[in-house]
PDB file of N, CA and C in Angstrom:
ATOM      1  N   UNK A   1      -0.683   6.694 -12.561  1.00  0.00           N
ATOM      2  CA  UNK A   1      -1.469   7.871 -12.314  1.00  0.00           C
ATOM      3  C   UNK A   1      -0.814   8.692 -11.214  1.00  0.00           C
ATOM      4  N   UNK A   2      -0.831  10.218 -11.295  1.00  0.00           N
ATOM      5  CA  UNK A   2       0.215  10.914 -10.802  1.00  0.00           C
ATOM      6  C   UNK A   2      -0.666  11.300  -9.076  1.00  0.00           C
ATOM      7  N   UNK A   3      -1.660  10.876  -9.322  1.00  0.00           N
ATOM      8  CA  UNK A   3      -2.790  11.351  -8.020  1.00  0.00           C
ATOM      9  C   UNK A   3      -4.079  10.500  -7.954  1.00  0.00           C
ATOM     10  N   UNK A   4      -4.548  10.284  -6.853  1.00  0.00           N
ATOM     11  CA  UNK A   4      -5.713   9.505  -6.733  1.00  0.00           C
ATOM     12  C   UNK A   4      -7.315   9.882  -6.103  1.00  0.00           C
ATOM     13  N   UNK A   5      -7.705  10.682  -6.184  1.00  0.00           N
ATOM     14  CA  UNK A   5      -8.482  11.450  -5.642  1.00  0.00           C
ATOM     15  C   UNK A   5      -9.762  10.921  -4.853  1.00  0.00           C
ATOM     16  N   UNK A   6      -9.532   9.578  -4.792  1.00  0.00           N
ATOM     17  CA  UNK A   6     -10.426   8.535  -3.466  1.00  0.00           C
ATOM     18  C   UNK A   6      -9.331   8.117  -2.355  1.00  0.00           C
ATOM     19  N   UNK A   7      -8.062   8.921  -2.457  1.00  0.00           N
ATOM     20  CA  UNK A   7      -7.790   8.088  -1.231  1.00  0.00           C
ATOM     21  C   UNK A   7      -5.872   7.883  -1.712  1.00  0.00           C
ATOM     22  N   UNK A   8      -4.963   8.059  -0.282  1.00  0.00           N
ATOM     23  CA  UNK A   8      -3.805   7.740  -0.814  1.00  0.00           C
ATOM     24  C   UNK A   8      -2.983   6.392  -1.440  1.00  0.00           C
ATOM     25  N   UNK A   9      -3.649   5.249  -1.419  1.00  0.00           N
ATOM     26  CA  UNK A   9      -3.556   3.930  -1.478  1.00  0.00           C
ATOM     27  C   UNK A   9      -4.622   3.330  -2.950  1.00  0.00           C
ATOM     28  N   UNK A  10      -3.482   2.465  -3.356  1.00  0.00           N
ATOM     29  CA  UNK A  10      -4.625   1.760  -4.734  1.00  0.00           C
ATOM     30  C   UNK A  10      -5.758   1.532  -3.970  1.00  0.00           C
ATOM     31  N   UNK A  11      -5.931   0.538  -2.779  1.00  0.00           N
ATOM     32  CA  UNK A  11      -6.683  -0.179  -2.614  1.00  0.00           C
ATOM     33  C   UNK A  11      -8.135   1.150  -2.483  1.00  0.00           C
ATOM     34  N   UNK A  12      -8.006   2.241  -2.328  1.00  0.00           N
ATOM     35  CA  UNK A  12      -8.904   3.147  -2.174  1.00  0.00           C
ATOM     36  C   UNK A  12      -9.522   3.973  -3.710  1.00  0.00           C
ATOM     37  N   UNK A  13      -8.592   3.563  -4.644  1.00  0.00           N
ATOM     38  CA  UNK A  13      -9.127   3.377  -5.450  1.00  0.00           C
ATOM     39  C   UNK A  13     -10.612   2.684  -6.156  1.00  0.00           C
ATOM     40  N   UNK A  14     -11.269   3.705  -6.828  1.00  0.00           N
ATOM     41  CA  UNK A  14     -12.686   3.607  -6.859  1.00  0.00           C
ATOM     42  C   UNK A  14     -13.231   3.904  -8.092  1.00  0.00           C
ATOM     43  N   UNK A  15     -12.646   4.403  -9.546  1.00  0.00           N
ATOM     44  CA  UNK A  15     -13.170   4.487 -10.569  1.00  0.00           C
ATOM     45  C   UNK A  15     -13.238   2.937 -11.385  1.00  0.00           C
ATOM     46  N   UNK A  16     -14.572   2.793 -11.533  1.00  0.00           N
ATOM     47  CA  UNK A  16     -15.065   1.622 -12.187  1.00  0.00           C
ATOM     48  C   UNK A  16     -14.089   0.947 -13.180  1.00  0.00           C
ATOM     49  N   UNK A  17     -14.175   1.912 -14.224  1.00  0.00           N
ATOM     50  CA  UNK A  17     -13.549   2.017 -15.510  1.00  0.00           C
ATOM     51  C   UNK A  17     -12.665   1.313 -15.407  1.00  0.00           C
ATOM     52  N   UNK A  18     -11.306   2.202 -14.812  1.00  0.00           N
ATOM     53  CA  UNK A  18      -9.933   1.947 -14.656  1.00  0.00           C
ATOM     54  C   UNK A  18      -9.788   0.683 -14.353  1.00  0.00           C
ATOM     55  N   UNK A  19     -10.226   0.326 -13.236  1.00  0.00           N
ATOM     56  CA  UNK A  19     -10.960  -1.225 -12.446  1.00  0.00           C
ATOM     57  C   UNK A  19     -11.063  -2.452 -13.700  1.00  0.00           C
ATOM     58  N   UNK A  20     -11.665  -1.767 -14.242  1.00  0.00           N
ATOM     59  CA  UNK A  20     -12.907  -3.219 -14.961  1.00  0.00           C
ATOM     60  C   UNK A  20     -11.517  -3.219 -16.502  1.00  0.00           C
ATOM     61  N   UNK A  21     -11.564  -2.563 -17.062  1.00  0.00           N
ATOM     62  CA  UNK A  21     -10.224  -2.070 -17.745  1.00  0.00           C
ATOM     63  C   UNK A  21      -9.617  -2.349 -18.085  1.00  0.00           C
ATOM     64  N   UNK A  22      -8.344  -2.031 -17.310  1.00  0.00           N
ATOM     65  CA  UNK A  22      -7.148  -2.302 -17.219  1.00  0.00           C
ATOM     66  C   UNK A  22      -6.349  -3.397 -16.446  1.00  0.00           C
ATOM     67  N   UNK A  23      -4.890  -4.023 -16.613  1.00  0.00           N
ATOM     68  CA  UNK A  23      -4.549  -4.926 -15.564  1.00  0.00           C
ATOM     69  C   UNK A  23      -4.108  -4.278 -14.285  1.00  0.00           C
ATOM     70  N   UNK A  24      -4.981  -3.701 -13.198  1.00  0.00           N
ATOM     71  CA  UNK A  24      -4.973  -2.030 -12.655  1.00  0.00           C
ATOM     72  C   UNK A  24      -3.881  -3.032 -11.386  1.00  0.00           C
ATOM     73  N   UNK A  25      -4.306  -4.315 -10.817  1.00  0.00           N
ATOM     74  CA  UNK A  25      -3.504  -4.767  -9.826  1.00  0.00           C
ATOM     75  C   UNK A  25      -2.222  -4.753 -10.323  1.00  0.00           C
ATOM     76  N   UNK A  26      -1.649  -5.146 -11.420  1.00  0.00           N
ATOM     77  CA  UNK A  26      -0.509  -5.664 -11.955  1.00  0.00           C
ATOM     78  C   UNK A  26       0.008  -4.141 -12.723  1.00  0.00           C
ATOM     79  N   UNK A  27       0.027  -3.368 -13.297  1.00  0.00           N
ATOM     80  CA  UNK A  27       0.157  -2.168 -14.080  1.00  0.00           C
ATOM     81  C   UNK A  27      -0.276  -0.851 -13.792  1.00  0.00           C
ATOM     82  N   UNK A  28      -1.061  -0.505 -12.961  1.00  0.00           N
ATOM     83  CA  UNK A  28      -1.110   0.782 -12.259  1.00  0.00           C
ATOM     84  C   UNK A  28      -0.932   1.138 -11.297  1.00  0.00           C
ATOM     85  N   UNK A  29      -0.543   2.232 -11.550  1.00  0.00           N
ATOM     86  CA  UNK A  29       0.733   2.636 -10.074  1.00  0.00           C
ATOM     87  C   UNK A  29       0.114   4.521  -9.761  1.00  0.00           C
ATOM     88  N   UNK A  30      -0.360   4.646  -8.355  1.00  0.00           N
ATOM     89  CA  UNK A  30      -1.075   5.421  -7.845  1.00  0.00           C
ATOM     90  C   UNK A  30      -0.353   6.173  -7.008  1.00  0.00           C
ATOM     91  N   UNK A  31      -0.456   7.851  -7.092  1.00  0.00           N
ATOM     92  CA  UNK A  31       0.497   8.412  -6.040  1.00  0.00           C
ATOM     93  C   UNK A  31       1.796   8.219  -5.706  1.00  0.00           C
ATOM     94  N   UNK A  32       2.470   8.125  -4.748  1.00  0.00           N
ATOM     95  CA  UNK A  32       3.940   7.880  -4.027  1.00  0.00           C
ATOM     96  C   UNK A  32       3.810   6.759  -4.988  1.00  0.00           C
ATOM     97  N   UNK A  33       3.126   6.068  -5.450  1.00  0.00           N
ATOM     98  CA  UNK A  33       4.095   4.418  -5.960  1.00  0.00           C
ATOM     99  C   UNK A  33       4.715   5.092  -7.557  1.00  0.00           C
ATOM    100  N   UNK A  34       3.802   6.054  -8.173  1.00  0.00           N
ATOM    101  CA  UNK A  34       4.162   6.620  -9.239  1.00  0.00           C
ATOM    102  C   UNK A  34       5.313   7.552  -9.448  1.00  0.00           C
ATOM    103  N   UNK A  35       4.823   8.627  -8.270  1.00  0.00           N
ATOM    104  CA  UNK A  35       6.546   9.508  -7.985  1.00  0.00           C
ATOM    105  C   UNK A  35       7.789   8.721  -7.737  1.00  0.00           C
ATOM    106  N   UNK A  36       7.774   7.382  -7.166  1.00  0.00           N
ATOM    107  CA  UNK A  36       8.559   6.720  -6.861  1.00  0.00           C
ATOM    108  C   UNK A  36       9.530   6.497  -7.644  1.00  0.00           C
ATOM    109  N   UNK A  37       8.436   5.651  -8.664  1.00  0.00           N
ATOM    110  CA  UNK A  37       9.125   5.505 -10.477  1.00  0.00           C
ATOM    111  C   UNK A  37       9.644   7.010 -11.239  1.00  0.00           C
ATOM    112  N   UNK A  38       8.758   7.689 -11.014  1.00  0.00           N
ATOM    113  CA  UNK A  38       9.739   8.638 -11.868  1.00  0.00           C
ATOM    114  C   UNK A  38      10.805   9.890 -10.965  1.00  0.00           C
ATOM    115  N   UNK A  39      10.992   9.447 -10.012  1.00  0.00           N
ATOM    116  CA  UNK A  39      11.526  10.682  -9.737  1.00  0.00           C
ATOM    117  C   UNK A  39      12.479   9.735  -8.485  1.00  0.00           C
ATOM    118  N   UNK A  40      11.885   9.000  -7.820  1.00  0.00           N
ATOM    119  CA  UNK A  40      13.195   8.595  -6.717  1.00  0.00           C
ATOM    120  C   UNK A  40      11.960   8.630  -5.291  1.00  0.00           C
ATOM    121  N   UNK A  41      12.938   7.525  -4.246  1.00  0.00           N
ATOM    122  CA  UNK A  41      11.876   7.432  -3.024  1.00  0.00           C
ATOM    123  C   UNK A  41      11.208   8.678  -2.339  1.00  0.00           C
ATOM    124  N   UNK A  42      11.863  10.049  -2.640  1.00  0.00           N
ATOM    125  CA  UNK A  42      11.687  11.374  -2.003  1.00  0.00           C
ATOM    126  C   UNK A  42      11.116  12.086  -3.055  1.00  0.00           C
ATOM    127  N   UNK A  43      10.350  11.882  -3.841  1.00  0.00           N
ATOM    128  CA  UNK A  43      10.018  12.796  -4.468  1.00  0.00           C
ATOM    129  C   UNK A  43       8.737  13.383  -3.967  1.00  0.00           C
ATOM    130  N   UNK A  44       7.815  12.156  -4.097  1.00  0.00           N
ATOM    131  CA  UNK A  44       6.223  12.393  -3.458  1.00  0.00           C
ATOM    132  C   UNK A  44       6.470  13.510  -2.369  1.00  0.00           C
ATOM    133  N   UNK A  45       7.018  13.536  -1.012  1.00  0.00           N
ATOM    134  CA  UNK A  45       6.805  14.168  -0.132  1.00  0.00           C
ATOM    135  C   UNK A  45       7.608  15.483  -0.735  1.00  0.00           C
ATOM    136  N   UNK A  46       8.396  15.102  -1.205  1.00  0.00           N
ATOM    137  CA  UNK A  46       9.086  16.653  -1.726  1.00  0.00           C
ATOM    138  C   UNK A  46       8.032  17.570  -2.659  1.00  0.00           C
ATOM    139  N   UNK A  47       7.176  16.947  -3.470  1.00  0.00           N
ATOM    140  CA  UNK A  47       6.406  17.601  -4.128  1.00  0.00           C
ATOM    141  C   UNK A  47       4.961  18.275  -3.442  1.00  0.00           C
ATOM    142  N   UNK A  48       4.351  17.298  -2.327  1.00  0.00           N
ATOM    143  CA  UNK A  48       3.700  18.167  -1.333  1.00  0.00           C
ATOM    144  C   UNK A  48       4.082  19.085  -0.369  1.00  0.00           C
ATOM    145  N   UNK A  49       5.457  19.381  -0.339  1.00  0.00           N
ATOM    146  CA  UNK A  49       5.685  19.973   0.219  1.00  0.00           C
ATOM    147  C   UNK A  49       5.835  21.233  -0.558  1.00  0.00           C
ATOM    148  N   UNK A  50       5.907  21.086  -1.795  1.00  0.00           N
ATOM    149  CA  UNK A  50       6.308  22.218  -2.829  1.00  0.00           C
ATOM    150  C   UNK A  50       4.640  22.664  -3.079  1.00  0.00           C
ATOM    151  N   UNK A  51       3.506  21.626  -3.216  1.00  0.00           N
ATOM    152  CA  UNK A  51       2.502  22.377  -3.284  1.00  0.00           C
ATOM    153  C   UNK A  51       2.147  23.058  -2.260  1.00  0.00           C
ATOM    154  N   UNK A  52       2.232  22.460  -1.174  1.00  0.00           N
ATOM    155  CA  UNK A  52       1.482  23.197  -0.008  1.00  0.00           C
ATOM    156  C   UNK A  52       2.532  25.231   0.026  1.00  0.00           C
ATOM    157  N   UNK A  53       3.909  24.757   0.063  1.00  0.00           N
ATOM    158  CA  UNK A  53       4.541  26.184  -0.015  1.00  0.00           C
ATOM    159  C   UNK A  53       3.607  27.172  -1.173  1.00  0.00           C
ATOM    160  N   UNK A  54       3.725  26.669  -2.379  1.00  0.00           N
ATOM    161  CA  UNK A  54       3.460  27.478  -3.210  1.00  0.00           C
ATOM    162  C   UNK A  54       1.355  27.697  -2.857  1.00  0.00           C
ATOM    163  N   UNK A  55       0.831  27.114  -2.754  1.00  0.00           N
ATOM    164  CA  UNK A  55      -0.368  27.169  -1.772  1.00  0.00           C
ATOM    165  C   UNK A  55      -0.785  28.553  -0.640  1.00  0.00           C
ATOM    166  N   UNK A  56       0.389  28.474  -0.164  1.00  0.00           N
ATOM    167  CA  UNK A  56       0.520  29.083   1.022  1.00  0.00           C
ATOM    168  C   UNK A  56       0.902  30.420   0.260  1.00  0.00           C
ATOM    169  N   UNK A  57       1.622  30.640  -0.340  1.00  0.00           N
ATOM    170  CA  UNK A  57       1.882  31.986  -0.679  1.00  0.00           C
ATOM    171  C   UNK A  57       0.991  32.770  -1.949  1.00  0.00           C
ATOM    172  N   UNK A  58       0.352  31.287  -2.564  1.00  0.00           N
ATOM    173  CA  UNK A  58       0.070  32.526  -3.611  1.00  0.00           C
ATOM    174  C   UNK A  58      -1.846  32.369  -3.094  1.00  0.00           C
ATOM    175  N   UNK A  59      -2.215  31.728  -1.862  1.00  0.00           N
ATOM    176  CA  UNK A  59      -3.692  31.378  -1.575  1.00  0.00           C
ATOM    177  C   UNK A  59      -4.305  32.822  -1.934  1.00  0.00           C
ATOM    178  N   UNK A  60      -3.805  33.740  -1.145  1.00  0.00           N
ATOM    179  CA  UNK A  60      -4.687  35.006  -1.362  1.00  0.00           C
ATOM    180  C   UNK A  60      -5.195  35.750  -2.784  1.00  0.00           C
ATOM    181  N   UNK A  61      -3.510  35.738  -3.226  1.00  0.00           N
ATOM    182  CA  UNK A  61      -3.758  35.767  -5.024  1.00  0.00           C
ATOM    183  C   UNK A  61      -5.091  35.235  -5.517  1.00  0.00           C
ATOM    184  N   UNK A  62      -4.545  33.900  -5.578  1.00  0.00           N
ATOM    185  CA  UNK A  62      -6.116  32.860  -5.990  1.00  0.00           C
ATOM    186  C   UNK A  62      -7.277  33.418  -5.721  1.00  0.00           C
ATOM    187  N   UNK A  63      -7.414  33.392  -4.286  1.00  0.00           N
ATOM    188  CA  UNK A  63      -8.865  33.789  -3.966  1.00  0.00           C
ATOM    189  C   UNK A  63      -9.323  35.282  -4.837  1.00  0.00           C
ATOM    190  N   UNK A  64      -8.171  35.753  -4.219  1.00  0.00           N
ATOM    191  CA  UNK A  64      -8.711  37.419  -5.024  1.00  0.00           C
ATOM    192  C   UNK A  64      -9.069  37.333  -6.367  1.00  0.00           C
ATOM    193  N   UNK A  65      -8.458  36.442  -7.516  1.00  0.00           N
ATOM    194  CA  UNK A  65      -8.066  36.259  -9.117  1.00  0.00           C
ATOM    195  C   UNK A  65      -9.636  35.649  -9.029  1.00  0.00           C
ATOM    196  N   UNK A  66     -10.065  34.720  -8.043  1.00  0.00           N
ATOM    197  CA  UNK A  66     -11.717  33.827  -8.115  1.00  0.00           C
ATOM    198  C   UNK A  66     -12.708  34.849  -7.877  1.00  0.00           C
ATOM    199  N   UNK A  67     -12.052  35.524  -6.985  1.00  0.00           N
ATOM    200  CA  UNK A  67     -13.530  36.613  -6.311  1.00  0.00           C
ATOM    201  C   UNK A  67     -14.117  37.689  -6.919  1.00  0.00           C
ATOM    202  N   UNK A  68     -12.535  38.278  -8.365  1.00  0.00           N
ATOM    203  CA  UNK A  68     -12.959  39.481  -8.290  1.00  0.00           C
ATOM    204  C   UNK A  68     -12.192  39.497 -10.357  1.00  0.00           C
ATOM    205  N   UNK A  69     -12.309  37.836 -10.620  1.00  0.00           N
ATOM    206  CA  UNK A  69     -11.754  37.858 -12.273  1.00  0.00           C
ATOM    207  C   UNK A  69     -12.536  37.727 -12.988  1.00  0.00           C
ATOM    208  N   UNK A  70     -14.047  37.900 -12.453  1.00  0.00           N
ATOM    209  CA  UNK A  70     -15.441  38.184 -13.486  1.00  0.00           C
ATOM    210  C   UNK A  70     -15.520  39.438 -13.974  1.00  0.00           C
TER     211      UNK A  70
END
């Protein structure tokens, strides 16, 4: 899984499902452990760093496209 949205660590992992499931200790791989595999030890931080840039520049866009695309 490419993101974990309880937390940066399996162990913060919290959907039941996935849990009860799957072999989630042995076979799922959460965040940085996932970028790891596909991309190399630098990817994770390279890619928050690419969201937060692109974040940063297009925030106002966004807001304006939310505030005013009704």
């Amino acid at each position: 899984m490419a993101y974990n949205p309880y937390g940066p660590m399996r162990a913060d992992y919290r959907w039941s499902f996935a849990r009860m499931y799957t072999p989630f200790d042995q076979a799922v791989v959460i965040g940085d452990e996932f970028w790891d595999i596909v991309g190399g030890p630098t990817v994770y931080e390279e890619l928050l760093e690419i969201y937060q840039e692109v974040g940063h520049d297009k925030s106002k866009y966004m807001l304006d496209a939310l505030a005013f695309g009704f």
